[in-house]
Protein backbone atom coordinates (compact mmCIF):
# COMPACT_ATOMS: atom_id res chain seq x y z
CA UNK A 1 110.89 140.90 24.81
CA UNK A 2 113.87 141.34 27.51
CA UNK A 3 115.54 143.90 24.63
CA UNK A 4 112.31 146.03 24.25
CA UNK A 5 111.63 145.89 28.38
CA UNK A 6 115.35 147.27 28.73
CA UNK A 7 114.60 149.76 26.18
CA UNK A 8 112.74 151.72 28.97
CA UNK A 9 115.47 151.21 31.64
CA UNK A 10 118.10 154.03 31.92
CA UNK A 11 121.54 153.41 32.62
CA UNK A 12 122.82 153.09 36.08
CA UNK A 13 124.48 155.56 38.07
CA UNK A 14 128.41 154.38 38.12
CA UNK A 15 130.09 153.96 41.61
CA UNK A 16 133.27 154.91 42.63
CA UNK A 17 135.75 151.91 42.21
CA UNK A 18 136.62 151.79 45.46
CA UNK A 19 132.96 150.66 46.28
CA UNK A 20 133.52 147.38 47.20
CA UNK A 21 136.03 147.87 50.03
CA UNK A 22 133.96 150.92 51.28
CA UNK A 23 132.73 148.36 54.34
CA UNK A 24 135.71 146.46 55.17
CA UNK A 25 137.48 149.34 57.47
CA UNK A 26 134.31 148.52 59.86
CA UNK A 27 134.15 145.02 59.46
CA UNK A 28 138.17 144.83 60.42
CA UNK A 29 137.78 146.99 63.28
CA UNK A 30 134.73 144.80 64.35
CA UNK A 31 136.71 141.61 64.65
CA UNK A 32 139.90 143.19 66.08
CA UNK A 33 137.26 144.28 68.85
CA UNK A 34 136.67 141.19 69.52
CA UNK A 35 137.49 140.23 72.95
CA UNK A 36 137.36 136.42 72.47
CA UNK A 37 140.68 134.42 72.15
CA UNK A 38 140.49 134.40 68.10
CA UNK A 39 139.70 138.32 68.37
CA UNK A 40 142.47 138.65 70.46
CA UNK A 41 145.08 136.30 68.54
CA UNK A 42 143.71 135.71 65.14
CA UNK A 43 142.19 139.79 64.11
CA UNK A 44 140.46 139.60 60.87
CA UNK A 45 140.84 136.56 58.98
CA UNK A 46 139.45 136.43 55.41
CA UNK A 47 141.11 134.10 53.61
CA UNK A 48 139.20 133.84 50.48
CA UNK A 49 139.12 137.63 50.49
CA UNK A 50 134.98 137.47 50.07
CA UNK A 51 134.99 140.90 51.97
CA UNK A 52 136.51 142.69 49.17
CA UNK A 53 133.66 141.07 46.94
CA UNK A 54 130.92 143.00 45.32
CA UNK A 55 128.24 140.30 44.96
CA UNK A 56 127.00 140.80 41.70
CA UNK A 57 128.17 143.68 40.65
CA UNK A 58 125.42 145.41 42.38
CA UNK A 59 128.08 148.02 44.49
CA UNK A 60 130.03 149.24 41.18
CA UNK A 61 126.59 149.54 39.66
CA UNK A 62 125.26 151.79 42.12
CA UNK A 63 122.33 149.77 42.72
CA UNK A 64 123.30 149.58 46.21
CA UNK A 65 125.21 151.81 48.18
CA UNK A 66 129.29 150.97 48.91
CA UNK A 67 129.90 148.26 51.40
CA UNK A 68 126.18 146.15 50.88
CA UNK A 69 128.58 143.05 50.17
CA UNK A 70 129.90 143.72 54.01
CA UNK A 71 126.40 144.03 55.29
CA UNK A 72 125.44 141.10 53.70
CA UNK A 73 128.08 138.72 54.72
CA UNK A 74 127.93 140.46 58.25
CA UNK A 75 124.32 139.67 58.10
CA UNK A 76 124.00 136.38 56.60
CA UNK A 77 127.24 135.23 59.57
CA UNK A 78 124.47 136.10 62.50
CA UNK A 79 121.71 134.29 60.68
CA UNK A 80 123.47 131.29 60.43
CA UNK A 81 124.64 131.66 64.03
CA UNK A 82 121.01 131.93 65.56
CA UNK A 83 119.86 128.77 63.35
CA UNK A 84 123.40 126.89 64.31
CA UNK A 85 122.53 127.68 68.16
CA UNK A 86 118.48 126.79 67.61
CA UNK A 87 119.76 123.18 66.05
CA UNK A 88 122.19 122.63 68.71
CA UNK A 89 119.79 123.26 71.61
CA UNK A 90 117.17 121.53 69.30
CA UNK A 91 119.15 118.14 69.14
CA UNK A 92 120.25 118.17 72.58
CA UNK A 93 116.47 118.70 74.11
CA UNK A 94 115.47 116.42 71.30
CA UNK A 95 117.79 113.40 73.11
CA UNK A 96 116.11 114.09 76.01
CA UNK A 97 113.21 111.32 77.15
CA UNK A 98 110.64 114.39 77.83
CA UNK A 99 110.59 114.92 74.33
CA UNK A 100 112.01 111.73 72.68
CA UNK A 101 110.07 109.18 74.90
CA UNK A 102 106.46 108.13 75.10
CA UNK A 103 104.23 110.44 74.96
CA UNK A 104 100.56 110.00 76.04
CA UNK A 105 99.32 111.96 72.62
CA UNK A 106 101.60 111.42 69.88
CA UNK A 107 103.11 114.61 68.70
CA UNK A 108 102.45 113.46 65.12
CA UNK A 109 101.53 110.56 63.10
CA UNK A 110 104.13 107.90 62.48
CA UNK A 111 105.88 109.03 66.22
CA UNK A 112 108.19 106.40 67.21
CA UNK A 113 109.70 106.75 70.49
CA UNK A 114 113.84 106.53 71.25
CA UNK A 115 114.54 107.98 67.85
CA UNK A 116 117.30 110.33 67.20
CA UNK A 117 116.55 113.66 66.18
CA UNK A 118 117.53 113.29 62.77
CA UNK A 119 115.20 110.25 63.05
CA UNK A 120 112.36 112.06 63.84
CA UNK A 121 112.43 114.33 61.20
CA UNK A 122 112.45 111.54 58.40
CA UNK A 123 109.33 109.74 61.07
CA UNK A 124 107.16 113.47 59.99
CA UNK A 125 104.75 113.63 57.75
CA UNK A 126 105.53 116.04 54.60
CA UNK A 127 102.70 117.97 55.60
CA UNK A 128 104.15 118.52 59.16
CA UNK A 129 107.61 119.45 57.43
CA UNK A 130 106.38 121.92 54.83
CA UNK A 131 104.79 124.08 58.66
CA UNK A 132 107.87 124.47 59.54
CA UNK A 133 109.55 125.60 56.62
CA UNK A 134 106.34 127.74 55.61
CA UNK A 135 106.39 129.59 59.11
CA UNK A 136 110.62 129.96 59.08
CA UNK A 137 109.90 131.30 55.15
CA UNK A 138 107.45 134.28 56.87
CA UNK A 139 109.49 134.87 59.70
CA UNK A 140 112.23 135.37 57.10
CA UNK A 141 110.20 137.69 54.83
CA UNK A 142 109.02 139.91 57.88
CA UNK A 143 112.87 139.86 59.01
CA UNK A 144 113.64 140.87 55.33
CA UNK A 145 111.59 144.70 55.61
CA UNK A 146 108.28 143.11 54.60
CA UNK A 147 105.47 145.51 54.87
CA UNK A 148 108.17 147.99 55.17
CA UNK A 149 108.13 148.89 59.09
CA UNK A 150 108.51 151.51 60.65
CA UNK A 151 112.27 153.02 60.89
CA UNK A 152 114.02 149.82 58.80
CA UNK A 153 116.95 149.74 57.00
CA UNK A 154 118.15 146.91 55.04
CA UNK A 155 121.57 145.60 56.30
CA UNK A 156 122.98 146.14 52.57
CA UNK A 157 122.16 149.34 52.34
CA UNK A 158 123.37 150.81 55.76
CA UNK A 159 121.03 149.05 58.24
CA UNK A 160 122.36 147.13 61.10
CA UNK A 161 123.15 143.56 60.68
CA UNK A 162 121.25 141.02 62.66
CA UNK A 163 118.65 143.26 63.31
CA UNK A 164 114.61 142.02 63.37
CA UNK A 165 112.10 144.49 63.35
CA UNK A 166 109.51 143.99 65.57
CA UNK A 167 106.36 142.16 64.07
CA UNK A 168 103.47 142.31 66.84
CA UNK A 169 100.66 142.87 66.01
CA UNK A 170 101.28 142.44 62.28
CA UNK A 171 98.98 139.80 62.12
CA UNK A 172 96.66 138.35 64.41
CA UNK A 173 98.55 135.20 65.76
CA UNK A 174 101.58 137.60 66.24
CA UNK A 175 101.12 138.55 70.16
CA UNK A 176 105.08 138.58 70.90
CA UNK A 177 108.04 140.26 69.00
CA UNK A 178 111.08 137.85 67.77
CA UNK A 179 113.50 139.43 69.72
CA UNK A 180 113.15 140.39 73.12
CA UNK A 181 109.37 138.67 73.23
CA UNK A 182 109.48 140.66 77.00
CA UNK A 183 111.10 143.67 76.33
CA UNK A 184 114.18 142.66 78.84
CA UNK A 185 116.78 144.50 76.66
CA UNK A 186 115.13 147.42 76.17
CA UNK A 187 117.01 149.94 78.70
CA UNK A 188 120.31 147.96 77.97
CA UNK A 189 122.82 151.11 76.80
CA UNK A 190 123.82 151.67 73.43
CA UNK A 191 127.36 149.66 74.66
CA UNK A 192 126.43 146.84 76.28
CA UNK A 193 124.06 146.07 73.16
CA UNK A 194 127.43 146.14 71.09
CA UNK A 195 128.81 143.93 73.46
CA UNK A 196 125.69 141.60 73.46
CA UNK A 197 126.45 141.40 69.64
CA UNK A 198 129.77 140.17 69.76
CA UNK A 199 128.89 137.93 72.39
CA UNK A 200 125.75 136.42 69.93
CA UNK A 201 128.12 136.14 66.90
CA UNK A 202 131.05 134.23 69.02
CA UNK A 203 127.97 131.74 70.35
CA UNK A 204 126.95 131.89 66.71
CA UNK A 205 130.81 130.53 65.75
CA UNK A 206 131.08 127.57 68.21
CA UNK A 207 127.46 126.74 67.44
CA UNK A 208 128.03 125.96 64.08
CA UNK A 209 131.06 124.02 65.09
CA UNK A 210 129.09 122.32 67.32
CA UNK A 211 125.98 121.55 65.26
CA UNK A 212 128.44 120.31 62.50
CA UNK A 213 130.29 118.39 65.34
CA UNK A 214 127.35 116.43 65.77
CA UNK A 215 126.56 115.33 62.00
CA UNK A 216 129.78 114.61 61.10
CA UNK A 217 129.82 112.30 63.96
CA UNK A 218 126.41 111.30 63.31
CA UNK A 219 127.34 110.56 59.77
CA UNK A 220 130.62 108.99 59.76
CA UNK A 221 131.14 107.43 63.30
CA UNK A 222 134.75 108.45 65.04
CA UNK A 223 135.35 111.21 62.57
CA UNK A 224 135.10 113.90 65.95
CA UNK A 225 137.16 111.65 68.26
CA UNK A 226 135.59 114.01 71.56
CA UNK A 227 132.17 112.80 70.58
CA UNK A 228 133.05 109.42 69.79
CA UNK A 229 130.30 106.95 71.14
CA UNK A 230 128.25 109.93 72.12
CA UNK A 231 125.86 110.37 69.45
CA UNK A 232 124.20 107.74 67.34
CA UNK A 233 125.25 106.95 64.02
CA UNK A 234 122.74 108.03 61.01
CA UNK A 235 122.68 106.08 57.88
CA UNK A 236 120.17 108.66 56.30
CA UNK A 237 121.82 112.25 54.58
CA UNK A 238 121.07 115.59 56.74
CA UNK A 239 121.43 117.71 53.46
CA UNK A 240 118.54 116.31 51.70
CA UNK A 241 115.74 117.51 54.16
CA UNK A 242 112.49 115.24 51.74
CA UNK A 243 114.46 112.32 50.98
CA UNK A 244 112.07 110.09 52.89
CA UNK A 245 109.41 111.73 50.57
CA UNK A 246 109.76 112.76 47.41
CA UNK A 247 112.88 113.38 44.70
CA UNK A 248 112.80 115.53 41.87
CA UNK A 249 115.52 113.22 40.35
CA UNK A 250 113.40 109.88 40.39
């Protein structure tokens, strides 16, 4: 079936071979603009040389344009940034007593107060997990050119990394945009939003330090000698999210 569906496919159009590294000029000038003390110190650093990748082929192809591999690994650094920087915020307000203490309604069944964050999460029901990952899954399609709005670009093929479109009034419930909710950057100049970049993707950096920080102390007590005694030890395993509910292995 696959050889008779492909007998209705024409061949694709062959890139240059130089395709891959079309994107890694920009991408060296980016970090040697830097102005942190790695930018300043350190330049570019790619030691495992994924910026001269083309991720499956699809560059030499010419299924995307030259340098989509750079746009995607641009892309895919901020993402993991703004969720590093959510989690770290996320488990230090979920120490707190306002949100870890008694509560008059109990934010869900099976609450039990004075747990740890990663405590809490194993306390939800599946039901209550599967929200959250449903509504991150639609944020990330809408952040991913769903619906196709109005003057987007994908980052692989020439669009601006990090960049959400806006999504009000996409759907009913939608009554804010993802970024800027208030429209406070709006005037910013064309510069200092390049500096506000840099300035997200170095928080981005020492949040994921940070986050990690935290689990590996979390998980194997005195490995981070700075946070030693600081954050409870955790017994359960942070990269299996339903453990507490259900295993496709058992």
């Amino acid at each position: 079936a696959l050889g008779s569906a492909a007998a209705f496919v024409g061949p694709a159009a062959q890139a240059p071979a130089t395709a891959v590294n079309a994107g890694q000029g920009d991408l060296v000038a980016l970090a040697e603009a830097n102005g942190d003390q790695l930018g300043r110190n350190l330049g570019f650093w790619d030691p495992l040389g994924a910026s001269s990748l083309d991720f499956f082929g699809l560059e030499q192809s010419g299924r995307l344009p030259s340098g989509a591999t750079v746009g995607y690994l641009r892309h895919a650094e901020i993402k993991h940034g703004r969720v590093a920087m959510a989690a770290f915020l996320g488990f230090i307000a979920g120490c707190t007593p306002l949100v870890s203490g008694e509560h008059a309604v109990a934010p869900y069944r099976g609450y039990v107060a004075g747990g740890t964050p990663f405590e809490q999460w194993d306390n939800m029901p599946l039901l209550a997990k599967a929200q959250i990952f449903i509504a991150v899954g639609m944020l990330e399609s809408y952040g991913e050119g769903a619906g196709n709005p109005d003057g987007y670009t994908h980052y692989t093929k020439g669009g601006l990394p990090g960049y959400y479109p806006p999504i009000k009034g996409k759907r009913p419930e939608l009554i804010f945009n993802l970024y800027d909710p208030f429209n406070f950057f709006e005037g910013d100049s064309a510069e200092k939003k390049a500096r506000g970049r840099l300035t997200e993707v170095n928080n981005g950096r020492l949040a994921m330090l940070g986050i990690f920080s935290i689990i590996s102390e979390a998980t194997v007590p005195g490995s981070v000698p700075a946070l030693k005694d600081m954050i409870p030890p955790y017994d359960g395993n942070v990269m299996i999210p339903f453990s507490g509910d259900f295993s496709i292995f058992s």
